[in-house]
PDB file of N, CA and C in Angstrom:
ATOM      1  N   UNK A   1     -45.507   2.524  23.623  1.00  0.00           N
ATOM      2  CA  UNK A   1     -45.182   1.842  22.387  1.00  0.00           C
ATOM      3  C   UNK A   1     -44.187   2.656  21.562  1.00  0.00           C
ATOM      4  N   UNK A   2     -44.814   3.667  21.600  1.00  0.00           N
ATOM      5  CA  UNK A   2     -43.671   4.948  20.634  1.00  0.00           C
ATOM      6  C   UNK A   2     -41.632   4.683  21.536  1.00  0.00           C
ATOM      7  N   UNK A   3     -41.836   4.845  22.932  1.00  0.00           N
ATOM      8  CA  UNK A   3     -41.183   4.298  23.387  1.00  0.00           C
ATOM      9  C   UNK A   3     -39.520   3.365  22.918  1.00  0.00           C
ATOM     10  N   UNK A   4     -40.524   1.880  22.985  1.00  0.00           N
ATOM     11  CA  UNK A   4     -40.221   0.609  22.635  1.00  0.00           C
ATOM     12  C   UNK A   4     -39.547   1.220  21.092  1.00  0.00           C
ATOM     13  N   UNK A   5     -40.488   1.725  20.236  1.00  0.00           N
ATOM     14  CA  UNK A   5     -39.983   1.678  19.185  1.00  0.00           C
ATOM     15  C   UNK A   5     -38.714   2.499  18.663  1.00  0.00           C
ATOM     16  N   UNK A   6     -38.422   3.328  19.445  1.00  0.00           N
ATOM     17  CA  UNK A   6     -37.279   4.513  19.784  1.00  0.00           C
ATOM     18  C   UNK A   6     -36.188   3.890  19.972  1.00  0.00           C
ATOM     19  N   UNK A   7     -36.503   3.011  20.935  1.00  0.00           N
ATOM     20  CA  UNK A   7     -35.272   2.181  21.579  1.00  0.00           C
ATOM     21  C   UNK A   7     -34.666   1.365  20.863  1.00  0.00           C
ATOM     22  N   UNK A   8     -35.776   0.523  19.932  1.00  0.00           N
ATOM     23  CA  UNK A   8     -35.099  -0.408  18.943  1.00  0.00           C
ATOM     24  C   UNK A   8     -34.862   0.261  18.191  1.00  0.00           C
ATOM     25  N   UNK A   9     -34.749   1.238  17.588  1.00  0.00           N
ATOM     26  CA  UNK A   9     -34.286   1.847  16.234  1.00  0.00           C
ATOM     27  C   UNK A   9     -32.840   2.385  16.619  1.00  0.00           C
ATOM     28  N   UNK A  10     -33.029   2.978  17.941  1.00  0.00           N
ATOM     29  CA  UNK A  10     -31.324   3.158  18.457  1.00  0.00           C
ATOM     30  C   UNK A  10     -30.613   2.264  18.611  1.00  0.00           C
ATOM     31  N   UNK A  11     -31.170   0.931  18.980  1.00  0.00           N
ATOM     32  CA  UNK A  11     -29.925  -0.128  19.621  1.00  0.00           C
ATOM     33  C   UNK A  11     -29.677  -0.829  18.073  1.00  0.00           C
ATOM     34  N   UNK A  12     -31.106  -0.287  16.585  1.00  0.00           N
ATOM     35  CA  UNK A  12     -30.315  -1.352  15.529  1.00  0.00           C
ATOM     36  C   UNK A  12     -29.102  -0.183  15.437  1.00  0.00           C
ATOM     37  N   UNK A  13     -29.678   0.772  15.268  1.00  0.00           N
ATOM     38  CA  UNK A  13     -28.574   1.702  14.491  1.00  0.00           C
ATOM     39  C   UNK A  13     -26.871   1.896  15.415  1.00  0.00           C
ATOM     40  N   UNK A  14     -27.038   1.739  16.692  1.00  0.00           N
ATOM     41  CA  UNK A  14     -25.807   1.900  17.587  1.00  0.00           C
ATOM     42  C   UNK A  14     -24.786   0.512  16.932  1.00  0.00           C
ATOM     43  N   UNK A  15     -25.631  -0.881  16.954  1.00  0.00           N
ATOM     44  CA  UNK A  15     -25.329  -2.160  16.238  1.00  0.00           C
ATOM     45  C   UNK A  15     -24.589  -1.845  15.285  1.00  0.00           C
ATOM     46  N   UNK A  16     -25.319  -1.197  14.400  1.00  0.00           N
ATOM     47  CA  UNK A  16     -24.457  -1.610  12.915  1.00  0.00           C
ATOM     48  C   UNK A  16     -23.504  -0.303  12.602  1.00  0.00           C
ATOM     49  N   UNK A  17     -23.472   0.789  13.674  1.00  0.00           N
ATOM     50  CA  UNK A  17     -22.562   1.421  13.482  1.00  0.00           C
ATOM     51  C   UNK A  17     -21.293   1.516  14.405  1.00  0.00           C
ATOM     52  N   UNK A  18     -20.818   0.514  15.191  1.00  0.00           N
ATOM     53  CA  UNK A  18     -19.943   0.312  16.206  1.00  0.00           C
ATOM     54  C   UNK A  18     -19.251  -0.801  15.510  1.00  0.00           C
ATOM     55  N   UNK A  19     -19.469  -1.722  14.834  1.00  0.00           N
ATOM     56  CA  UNK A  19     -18.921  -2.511  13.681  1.00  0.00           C
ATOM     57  C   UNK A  19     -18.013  -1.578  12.506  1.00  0.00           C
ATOM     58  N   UNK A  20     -18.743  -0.482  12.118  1.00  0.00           N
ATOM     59  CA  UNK A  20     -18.339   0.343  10.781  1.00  0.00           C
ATOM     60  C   UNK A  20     -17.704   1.155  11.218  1.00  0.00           C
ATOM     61  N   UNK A  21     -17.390   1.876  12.667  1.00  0.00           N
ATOM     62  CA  UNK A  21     -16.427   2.789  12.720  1.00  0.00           C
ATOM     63  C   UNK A  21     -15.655   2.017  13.538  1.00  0.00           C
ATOM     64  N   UNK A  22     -15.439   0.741  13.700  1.00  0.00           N
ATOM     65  CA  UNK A  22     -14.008   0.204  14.112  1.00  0.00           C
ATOM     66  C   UNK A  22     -12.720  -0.492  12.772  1.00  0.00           C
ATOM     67  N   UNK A  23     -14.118  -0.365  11.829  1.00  0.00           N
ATOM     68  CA  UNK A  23     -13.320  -1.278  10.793  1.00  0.00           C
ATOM     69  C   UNK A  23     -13.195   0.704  10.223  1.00  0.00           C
ATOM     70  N   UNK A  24     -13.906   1.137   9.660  1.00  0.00           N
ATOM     71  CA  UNK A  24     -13.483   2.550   9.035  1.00  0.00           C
ATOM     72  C   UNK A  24     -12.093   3.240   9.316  1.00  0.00           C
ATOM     73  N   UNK A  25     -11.358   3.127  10.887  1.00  0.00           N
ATOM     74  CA  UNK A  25     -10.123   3.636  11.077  1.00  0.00           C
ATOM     75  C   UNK A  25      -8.676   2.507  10.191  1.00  0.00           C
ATOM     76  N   UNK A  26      -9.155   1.824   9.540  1.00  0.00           N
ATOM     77  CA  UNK A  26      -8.138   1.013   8.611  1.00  0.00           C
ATOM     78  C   UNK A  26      -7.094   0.286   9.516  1.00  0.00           C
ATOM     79  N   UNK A  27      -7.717  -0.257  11.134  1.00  0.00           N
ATOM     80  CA  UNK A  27      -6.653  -0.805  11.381  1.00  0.00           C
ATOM     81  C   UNK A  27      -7.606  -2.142  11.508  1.00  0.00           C
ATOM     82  N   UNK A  28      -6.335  -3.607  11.757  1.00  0.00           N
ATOM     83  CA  UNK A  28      -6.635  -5.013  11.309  1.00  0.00           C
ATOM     84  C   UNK A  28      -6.220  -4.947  13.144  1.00  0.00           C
ATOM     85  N   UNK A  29      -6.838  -5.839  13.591  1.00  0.00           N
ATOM     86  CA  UNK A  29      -6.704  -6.737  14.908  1.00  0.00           C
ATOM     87  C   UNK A  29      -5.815  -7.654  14.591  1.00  0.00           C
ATOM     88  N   UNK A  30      -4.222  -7.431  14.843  1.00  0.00           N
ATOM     89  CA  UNK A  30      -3.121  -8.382  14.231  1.00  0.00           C
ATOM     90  C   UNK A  30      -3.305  -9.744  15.932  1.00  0.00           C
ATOM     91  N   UNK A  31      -2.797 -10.426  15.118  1.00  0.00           N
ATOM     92  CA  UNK A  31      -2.471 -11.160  16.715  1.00  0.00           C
ATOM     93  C   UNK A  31      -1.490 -11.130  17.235  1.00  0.00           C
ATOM     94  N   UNK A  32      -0.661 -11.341  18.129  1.00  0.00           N
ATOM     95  CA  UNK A  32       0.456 -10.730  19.086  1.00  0.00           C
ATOM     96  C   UNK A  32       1.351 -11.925  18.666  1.00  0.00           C
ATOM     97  N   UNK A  33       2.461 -11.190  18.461  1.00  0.00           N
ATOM     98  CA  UNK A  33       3.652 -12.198  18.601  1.00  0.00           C
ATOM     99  C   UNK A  33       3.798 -13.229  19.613  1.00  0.00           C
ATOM    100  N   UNK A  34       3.866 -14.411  19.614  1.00  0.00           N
ATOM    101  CA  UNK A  34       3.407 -15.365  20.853  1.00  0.00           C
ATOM    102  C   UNK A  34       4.999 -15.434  21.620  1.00  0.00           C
ATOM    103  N   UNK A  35       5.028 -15.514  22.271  1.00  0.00           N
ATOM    104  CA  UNK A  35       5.713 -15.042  23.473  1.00  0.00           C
ATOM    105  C   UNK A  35       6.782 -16.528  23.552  1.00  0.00           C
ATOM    106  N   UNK A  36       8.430 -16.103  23.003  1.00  0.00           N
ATOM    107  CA  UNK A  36       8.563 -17.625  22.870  1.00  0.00           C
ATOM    108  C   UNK A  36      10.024 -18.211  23.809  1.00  0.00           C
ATOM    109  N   UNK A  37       9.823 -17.933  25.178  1.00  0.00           N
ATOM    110  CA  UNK A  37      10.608 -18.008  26.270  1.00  0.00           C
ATOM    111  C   UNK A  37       9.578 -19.075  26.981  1.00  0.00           C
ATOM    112  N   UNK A  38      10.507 -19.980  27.981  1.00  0.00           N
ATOM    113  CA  UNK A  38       9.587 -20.817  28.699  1.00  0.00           C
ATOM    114  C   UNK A  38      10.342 -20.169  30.588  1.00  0.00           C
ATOM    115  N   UNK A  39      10.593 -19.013  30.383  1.00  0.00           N
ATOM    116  CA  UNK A  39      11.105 -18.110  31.360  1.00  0.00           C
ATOM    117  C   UNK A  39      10.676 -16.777  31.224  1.00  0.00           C
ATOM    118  N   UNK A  40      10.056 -16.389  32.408  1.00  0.00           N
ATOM    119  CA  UNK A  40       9.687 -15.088  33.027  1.00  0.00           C
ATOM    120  C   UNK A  40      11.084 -13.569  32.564  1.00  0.00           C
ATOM    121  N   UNK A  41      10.818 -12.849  31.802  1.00  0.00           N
ATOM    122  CA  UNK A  41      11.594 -12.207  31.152  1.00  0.00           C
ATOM    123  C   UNK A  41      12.240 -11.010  32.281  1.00  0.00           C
ATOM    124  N   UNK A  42      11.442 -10.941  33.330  1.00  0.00           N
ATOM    125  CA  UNK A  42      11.849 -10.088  34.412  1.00  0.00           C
ATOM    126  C   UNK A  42      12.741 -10.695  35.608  1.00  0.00           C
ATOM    127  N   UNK A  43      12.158 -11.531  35.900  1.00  0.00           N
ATOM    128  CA  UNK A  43      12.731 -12.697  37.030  1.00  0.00           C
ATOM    129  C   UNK A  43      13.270 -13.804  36.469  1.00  0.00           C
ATOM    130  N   UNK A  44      13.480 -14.147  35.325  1.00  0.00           N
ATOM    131  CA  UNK A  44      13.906 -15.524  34.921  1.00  0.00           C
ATOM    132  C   UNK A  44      13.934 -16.593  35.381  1.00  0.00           C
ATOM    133  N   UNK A  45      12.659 -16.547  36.117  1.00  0.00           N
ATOM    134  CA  UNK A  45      11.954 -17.907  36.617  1.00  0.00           C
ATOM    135  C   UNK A  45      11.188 -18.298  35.460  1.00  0.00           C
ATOM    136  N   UNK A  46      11.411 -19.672  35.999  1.00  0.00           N
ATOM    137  CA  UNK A  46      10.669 -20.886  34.913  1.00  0.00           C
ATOM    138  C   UNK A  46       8.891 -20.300  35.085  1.00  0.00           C
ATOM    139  N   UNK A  47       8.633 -20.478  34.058  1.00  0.00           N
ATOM    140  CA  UNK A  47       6.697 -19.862  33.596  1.00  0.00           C
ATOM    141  C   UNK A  47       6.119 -21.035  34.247  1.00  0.00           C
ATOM    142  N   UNK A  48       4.603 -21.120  35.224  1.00  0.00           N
ATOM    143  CA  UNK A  48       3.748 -21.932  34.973  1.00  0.00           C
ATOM    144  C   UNK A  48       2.143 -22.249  34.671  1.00  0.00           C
ATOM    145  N   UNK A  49       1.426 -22.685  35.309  1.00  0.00           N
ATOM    146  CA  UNK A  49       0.138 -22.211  34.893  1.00  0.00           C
ATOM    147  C   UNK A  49      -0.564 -21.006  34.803  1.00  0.00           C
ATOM    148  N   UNK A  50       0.032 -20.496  36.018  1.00  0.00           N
ATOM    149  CA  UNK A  50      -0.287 -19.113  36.773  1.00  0.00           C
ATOM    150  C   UNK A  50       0.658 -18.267  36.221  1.00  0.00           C
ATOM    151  N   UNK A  51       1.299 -18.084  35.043  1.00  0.00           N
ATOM    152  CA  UNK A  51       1.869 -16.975  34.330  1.00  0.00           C
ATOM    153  C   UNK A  51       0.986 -15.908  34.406  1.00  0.00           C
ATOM    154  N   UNK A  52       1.448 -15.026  34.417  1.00  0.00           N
ATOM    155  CA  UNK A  52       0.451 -13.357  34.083  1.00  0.00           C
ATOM    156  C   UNK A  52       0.618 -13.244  32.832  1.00  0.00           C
ATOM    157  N   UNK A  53      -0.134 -13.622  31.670  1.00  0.00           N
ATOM    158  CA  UNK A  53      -0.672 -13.432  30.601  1.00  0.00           C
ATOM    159  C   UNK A  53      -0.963 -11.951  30.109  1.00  0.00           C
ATOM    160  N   UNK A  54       0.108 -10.903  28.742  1.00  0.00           N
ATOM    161  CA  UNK A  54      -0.776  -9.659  28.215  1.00  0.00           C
ATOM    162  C   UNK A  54      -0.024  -9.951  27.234  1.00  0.00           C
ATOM    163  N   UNK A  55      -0.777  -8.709  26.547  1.00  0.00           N
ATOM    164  CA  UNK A  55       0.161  -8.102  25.364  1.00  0.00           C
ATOM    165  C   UNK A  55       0.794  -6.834  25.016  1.00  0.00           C
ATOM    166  N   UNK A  56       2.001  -6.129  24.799  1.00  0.00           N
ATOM    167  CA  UNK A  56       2.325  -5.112  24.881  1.00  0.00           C
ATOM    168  C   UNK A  56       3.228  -4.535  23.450  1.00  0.00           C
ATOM    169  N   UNK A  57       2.223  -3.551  22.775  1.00  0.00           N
ATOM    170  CA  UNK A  57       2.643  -3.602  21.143  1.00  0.00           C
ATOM    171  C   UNK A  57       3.228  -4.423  20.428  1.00  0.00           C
ATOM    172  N   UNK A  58       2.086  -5.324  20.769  1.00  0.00           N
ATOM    173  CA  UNK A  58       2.016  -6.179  19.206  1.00  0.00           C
ATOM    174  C   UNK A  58       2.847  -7.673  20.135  1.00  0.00           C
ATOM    175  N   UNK A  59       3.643  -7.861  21.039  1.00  0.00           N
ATOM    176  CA  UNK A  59       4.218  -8.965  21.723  1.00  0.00           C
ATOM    177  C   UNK A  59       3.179  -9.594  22.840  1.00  0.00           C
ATOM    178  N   UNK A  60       3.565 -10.834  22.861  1.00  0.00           N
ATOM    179  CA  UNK A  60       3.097 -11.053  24.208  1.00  0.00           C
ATOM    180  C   UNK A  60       4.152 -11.521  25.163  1.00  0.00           C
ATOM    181  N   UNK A  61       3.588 -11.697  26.250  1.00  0.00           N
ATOM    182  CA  UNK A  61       4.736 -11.744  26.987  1.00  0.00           C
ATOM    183  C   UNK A  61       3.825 -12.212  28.413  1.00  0.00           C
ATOM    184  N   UNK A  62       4.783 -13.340  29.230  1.00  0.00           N
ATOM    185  CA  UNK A  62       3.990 -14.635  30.116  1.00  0.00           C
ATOM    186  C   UNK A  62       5.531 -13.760  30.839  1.00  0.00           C
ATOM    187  N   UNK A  63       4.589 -13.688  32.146  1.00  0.00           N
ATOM    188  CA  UNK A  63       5.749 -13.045  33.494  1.00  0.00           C
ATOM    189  C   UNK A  63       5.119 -14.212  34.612  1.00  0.00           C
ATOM    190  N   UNK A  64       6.002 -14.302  35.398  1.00  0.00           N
ATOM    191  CA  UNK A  64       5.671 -15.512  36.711  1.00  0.00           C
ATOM    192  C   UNK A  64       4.711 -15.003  37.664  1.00  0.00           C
ATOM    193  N   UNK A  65       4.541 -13.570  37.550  1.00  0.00           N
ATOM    194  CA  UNK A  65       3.873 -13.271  39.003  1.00  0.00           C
ATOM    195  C   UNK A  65       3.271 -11.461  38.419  1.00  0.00           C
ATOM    196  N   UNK A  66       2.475 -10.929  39.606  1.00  0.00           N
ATOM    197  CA  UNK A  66       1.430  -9.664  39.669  1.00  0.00           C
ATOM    198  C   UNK A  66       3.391  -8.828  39.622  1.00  0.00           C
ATOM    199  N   UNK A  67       3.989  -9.220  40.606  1.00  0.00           N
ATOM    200  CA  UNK A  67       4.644  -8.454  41.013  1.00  0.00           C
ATOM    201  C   UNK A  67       6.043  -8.262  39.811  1.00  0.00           C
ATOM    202  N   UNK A  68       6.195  -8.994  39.004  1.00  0.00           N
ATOM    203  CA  UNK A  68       7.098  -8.777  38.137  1.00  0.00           C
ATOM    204  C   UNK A  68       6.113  -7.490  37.217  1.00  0.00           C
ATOM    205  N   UNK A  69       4.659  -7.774  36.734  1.00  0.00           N
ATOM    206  CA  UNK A  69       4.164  -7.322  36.217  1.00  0.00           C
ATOM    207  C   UNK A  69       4.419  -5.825  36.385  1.00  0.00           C
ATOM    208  N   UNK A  70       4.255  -5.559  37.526  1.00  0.00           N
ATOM    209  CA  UNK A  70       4.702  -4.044  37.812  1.00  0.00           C
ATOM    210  C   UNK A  70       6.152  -3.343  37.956  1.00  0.00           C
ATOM    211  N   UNK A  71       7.058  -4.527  37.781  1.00  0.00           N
ATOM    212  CA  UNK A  71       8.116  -3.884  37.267  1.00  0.00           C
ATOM    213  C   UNK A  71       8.256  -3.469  36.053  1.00  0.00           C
ATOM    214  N   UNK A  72       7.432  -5.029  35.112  1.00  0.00           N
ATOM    215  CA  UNK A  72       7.792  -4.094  33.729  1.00  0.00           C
ATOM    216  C   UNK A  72       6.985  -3.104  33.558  1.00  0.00           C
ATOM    217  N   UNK A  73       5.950  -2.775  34.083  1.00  0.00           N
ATOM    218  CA  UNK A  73       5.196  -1.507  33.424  1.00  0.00           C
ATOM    219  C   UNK A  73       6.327  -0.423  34.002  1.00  0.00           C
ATOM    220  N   UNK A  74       6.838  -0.531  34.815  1.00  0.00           N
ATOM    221  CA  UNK A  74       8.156   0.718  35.395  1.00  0.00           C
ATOM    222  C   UNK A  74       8.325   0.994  34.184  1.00  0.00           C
ATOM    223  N   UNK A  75       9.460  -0.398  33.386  1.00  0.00           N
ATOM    224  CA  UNK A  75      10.656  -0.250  32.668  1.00  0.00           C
ATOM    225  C   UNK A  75      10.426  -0.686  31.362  1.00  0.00           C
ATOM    226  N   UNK A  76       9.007  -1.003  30.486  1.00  0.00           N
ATOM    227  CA  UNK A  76       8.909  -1.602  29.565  1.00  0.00           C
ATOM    228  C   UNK A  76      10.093  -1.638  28.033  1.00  0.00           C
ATOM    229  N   UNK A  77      10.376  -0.677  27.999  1.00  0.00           N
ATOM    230  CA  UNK A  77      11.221  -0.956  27.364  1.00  0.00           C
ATOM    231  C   UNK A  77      12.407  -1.684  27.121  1.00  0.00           C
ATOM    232  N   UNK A  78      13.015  -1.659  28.857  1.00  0.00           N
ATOM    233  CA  UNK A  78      14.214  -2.371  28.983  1.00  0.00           C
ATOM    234  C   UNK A  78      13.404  -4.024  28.863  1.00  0.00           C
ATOM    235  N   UNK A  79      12.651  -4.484  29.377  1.00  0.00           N
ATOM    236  CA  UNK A  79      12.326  -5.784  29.043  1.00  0.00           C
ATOM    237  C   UNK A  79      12.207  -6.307  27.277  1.00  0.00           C
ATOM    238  N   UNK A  80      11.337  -5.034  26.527  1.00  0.00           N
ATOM    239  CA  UNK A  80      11.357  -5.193  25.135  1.00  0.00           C
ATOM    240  C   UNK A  80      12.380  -5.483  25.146  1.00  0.00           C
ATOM    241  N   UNK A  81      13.305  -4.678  25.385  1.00  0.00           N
ATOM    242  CA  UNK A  81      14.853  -5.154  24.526  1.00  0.00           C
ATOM    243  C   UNK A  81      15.444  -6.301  25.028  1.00  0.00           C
ATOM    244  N   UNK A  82      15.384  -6.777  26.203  1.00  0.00           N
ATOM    245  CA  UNK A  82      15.643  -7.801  27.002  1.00  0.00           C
ATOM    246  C   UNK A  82      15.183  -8.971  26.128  1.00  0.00           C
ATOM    247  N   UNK A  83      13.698  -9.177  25.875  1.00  0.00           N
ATOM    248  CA  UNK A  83      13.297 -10.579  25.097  1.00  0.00           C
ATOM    249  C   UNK A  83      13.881 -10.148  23.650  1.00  0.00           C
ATOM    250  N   UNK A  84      13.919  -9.271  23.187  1.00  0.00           N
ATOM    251  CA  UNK A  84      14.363  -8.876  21.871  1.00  0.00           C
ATOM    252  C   UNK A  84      16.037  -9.735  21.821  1.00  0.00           C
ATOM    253  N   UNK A  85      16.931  -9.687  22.893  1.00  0.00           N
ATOM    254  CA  UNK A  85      18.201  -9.907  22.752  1.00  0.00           C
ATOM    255  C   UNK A  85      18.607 -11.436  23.193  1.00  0.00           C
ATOM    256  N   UNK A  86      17.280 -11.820  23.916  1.00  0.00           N
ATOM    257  CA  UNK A  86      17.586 -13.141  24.071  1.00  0.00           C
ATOM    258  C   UNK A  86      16.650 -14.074  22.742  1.00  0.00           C
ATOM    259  N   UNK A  87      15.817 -13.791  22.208  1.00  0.00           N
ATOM    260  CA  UNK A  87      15.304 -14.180  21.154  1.00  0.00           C
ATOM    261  C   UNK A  87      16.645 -14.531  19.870  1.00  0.00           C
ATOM    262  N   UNK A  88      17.090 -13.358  20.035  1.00  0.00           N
ATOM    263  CA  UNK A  88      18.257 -12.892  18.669  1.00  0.00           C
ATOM    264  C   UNK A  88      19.143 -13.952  19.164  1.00  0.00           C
ATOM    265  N   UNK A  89      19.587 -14.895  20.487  1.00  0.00           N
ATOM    266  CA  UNK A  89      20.874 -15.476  20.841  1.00  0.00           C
ATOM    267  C   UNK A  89      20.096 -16.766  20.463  1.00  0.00           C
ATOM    268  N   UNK A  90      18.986 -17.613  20.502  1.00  0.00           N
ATOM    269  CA  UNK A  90      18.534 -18.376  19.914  1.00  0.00           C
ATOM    270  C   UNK A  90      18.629 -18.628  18.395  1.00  0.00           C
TER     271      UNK A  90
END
């Protein structure tokens, strides 16, 4: 019984303090810039159901396939700037 009661006093207290030290570091869960190409930013193939879906500081970004995916993690930056420059020609 002593037990039982150990356990619940840890899992309230783990509870209400995994809430308070995510909000305590002063950052907000922004939502990602929604991703606004209807083309794969690596391959410039047309997007479809099966886009590879993330987010990468603060953007999101829909690639056609696993395998583009691992190009941009190569080169992320050059893609940032890539949707960055075709965004700006819109």
């Amino acid at each position: 019984m002593k037990l039982l009661h150990s356990l619940s006093l840890l899992a309230l207290v783990v509870g209400v303090a995994l809430p308070t030290a995510n909000a305590a570091d002063g950052k907000k869960t922004e939502k990602p810039k929604p991703y606004p190409l209807k083309t794969c930013i690596v391959a410039d193939d047309k997007l479809d159901a099966d886009a590879v879906l993330f987010v990468y500081q603060g953007q999101e970004f829909k690639l056609c396939c696993a395998s583009c995916r691992k190009d941009f993690d190569k080169e992320p930056a050059k893609f940032v700037k890539k949707l960055a420059d075709a965004t700006a020609k819109k």
